[in-house]
PDB file of N, CA and C in Angstrom:
ATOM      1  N   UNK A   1      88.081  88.858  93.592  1.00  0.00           N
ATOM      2  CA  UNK A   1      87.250  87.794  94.085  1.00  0.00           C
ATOM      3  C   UNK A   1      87.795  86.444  93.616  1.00  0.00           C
ATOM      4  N   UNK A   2      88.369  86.318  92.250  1.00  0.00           N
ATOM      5  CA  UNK A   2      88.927  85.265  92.024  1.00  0.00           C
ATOM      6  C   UNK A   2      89.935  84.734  92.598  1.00  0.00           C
ATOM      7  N   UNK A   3      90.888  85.973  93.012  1.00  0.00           N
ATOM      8  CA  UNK A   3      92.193  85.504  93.772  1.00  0.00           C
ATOM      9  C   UNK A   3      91.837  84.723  95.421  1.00  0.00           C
ATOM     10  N   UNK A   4      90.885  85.924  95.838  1.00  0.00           N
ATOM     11  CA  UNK A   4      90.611  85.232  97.348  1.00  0.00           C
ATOM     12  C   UNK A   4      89.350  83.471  97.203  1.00  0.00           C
ATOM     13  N   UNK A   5      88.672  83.700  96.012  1.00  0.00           N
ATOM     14  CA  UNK A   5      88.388  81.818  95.841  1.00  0.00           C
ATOM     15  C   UNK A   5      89.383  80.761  95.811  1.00  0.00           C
ATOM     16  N   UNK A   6      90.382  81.737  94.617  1.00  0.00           N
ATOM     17  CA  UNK A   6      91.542  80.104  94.180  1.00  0.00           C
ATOM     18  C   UNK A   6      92.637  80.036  95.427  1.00  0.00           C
ATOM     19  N   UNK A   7      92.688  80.906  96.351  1.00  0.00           N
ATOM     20  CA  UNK A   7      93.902  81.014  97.367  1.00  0.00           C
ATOM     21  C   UNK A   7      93.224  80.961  98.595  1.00  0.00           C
ATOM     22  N   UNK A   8      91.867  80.564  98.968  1.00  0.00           N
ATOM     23  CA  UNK A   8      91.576  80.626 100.484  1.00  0.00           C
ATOM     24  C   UNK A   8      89.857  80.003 100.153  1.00  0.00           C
ATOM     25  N   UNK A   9      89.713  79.205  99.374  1.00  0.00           N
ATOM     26  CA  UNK A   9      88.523  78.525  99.139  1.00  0.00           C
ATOM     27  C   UNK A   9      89.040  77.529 100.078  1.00  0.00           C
ATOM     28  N   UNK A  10      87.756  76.822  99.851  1.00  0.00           N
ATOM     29  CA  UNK A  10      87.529  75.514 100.632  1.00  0.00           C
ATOM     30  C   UNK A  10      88.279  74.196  99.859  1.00  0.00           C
ATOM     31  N   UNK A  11      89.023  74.103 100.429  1.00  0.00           N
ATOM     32  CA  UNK A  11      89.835  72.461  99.691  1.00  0.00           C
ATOM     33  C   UNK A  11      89.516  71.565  99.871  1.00  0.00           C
ATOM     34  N   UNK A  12      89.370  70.301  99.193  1.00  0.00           N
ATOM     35  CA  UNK A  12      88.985  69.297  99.527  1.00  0.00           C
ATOM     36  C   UNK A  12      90.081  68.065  99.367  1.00  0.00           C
ATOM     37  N   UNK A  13      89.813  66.997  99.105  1.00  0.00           N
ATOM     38  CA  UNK A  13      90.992  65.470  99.209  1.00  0.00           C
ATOM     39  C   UNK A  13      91.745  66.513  97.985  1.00  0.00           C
ATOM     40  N   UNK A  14      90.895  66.255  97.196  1.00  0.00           N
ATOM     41  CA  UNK A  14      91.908  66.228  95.809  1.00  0.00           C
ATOM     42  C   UNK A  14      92.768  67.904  95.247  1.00  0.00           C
ATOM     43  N   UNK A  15      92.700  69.023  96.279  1.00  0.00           N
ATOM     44  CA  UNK A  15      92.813  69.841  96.075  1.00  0.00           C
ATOM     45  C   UNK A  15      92.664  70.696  94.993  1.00  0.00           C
ATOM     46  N   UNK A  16      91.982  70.141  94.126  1.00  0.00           N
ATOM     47  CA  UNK A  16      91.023  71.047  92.780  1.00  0.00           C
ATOM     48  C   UNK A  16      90.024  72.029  92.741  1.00  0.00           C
ATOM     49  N   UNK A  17      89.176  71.653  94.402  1.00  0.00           N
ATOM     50  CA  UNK A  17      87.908  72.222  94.273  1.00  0.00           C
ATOM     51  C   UNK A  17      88.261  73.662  94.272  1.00  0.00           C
ATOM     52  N   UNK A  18      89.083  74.546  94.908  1.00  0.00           N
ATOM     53  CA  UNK A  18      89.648  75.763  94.387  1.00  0.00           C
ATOM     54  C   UNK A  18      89.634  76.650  93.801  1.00  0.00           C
ATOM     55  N   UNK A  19      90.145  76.490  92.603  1.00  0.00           N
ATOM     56  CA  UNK A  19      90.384  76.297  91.370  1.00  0.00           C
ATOM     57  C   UNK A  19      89.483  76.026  90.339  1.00  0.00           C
ATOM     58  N   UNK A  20      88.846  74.894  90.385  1.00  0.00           N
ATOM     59  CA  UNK A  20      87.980  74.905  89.841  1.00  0.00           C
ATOM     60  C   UNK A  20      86.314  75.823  90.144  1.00  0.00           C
ATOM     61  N   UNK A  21      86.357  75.987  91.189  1.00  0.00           N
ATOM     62  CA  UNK A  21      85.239  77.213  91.498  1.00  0.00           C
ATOM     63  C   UNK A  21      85.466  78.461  91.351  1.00  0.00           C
ATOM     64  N   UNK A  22      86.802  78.725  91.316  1.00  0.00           N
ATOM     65  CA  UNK A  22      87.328  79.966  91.026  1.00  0.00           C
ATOM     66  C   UNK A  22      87.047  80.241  89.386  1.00  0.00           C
ATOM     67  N   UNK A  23      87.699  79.852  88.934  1.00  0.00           N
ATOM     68  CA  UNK A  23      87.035  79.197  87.279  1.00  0.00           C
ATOM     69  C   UNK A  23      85.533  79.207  87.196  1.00  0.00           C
ATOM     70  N   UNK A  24      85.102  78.895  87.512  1.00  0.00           N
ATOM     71  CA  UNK A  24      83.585  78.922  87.601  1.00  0.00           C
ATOM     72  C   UNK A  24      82.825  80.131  87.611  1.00  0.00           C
ATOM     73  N   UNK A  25      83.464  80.655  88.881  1.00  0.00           N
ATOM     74  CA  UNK A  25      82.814  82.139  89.491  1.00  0.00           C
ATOM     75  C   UNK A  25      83.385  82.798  87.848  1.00  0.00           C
ATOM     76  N   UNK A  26      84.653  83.522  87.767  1.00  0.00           N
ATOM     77  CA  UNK A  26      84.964  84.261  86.385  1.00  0.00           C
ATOM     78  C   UNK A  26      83.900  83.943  85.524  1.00  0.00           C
ATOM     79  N   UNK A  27      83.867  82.772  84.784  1.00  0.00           N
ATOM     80  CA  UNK A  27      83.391  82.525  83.953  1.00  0.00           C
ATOM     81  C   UNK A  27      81.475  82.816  83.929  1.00  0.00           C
ATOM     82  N   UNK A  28      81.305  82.219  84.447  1.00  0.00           N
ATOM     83  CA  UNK A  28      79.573  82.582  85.309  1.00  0.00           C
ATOM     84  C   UNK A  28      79.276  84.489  85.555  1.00  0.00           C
ATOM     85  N   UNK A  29      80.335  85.044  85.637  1.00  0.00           N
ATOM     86  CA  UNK A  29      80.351  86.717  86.254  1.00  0.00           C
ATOM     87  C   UNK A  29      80.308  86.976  84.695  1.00  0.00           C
ATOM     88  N   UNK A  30      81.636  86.677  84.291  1.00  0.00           N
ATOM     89  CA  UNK A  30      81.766  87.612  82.771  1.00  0.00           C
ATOM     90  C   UNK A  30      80.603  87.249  81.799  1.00  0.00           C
ATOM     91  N   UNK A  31      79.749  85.896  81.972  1.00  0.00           N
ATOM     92  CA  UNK A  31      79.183  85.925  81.129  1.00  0.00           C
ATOM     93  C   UNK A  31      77.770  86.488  81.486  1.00  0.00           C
ATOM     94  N   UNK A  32      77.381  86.722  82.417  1.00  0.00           N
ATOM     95  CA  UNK A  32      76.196  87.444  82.965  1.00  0.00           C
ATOM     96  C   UNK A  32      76.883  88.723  82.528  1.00  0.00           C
ATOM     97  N   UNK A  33      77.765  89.200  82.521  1.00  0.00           N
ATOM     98  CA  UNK A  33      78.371  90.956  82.573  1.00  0.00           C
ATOM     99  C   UNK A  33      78.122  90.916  80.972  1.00  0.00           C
ATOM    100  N   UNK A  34      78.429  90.063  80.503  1.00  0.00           N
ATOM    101  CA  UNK A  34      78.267  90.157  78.596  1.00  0.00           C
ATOM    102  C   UNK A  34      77.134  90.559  78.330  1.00  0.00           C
ATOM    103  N   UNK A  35      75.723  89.547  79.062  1.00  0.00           N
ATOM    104  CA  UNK A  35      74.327  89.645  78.531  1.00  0.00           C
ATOM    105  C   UNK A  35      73.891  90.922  79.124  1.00  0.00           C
ATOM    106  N   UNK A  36      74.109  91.253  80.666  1.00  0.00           N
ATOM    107  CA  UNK A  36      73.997  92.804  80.579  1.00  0.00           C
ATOM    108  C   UNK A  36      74.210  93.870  79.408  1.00  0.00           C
ATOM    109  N   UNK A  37      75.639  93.708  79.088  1.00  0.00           N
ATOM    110  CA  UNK A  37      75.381  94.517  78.014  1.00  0.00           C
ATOM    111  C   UNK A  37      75.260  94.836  76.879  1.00  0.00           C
ATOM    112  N   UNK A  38      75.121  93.633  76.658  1.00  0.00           N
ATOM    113  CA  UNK A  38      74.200  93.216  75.154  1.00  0.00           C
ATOM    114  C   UNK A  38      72.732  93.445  75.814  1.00  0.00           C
ATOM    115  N   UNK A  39      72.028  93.489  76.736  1.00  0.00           N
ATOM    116  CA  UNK A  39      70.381  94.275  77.063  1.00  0.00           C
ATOM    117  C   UNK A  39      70.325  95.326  77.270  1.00  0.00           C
ATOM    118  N   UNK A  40      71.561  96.426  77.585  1.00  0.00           N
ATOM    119  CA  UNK A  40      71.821  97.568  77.833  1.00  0.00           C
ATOM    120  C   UNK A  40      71.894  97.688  76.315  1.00  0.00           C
ATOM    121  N   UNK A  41      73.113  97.416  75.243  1.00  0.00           N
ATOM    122  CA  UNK A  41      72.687  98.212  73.928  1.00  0.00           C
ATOM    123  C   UNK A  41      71.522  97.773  73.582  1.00  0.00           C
ATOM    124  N   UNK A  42      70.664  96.533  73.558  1.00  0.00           N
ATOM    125  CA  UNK A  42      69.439  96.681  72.621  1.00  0.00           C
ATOM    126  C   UNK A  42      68.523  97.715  73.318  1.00  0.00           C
ATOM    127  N   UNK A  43      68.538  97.821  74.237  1.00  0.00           N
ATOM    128  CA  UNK A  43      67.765  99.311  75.001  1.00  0.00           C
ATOM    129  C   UNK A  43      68.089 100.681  74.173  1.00  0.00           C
ATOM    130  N   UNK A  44      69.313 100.986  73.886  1.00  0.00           N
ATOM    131  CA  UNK A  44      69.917 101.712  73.491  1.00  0.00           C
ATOM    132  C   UNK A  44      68.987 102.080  71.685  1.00  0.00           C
ATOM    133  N   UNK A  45      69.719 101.070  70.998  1.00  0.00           N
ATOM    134  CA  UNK A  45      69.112 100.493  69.725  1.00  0.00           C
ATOM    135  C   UNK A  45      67.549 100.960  69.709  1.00  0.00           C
ATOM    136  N   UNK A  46      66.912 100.105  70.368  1.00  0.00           N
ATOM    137  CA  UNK A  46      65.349 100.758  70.402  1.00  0.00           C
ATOM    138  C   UNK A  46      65.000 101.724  70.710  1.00  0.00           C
ATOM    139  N   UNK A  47      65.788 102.224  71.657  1.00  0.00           N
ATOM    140  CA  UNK A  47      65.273 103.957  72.529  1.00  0.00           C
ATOM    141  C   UNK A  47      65.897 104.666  70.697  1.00  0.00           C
ATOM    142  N   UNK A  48      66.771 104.417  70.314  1.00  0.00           N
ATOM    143  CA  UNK A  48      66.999 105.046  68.313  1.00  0.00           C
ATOM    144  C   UNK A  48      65.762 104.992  67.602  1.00  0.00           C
ATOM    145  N   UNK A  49      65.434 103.827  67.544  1.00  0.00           N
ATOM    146  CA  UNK A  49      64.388 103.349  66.368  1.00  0.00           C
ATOM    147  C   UNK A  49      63.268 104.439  66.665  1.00  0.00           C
ATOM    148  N   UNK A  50      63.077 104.541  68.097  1.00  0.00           N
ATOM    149  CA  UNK A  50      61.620 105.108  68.663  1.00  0.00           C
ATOM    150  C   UNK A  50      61.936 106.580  68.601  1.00  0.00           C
ATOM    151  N   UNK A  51      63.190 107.279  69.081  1.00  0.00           N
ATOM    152  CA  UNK A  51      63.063 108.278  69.179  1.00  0.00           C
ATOM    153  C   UNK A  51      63.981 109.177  67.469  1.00  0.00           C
ATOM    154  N   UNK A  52      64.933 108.870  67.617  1.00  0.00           N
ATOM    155  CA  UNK A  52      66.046 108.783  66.463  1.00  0.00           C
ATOM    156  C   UNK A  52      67.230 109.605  67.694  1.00  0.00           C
ATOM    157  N   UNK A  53      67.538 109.529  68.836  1.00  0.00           N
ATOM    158  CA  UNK A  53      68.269 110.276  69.527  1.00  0.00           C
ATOM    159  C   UNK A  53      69.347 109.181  69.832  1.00  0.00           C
ATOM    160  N   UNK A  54      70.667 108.676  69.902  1.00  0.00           N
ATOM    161  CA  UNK A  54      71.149 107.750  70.707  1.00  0.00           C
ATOM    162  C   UNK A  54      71.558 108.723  72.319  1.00  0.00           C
ATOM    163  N   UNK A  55      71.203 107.957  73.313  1.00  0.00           N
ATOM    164  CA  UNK A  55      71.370 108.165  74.456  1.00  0.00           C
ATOM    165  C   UNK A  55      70.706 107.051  75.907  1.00  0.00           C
ATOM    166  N   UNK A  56      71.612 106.573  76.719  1.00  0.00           N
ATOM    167  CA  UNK A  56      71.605 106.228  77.960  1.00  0.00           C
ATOM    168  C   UNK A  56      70.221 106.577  78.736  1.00  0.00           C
ATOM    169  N   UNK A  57      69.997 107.617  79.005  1.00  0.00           N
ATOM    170  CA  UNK A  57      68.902 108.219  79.052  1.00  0.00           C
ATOM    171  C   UNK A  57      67.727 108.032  79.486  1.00  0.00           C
ATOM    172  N   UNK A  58      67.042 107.218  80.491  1.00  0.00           N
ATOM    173  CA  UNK A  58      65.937 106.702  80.221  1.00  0.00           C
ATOM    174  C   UNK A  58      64.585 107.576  81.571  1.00  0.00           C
ATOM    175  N   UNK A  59      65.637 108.863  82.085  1.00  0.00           N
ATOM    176  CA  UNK A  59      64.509 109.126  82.776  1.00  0.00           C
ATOM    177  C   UNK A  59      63.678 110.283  82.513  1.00  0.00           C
TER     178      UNK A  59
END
């Protein structure tokens, strides 16, 4: 997804906008993908405390 933003985005005068949205998108994705799973282990963590089992598990 990054390649097809920075190589077939929308350009503008200064030919940055690109690039710089491409940059954007990564950065904006990975850091939502981080807090996912940092809420996925504290799920994890607590489903321990409560049960003493570690496991994924939740149905």
């Amino acid at each position: 997804m990054y390649f097809l933003i920075a190589l077939w985005g929308h350009k503008a005068s200064d030919g940055k906008t690109r690039i710089s949205a491409a940059t954007k998108f990564f950065i904006y994705t990975q850091s939502s993908g981080l807090v996912m799973l940092i809420a996925i282990l504290g799920l994890v963590f607590v489903h321990y405390n409560a049960t003493g089992t570690w496991t994924f598990n939740y149905a």
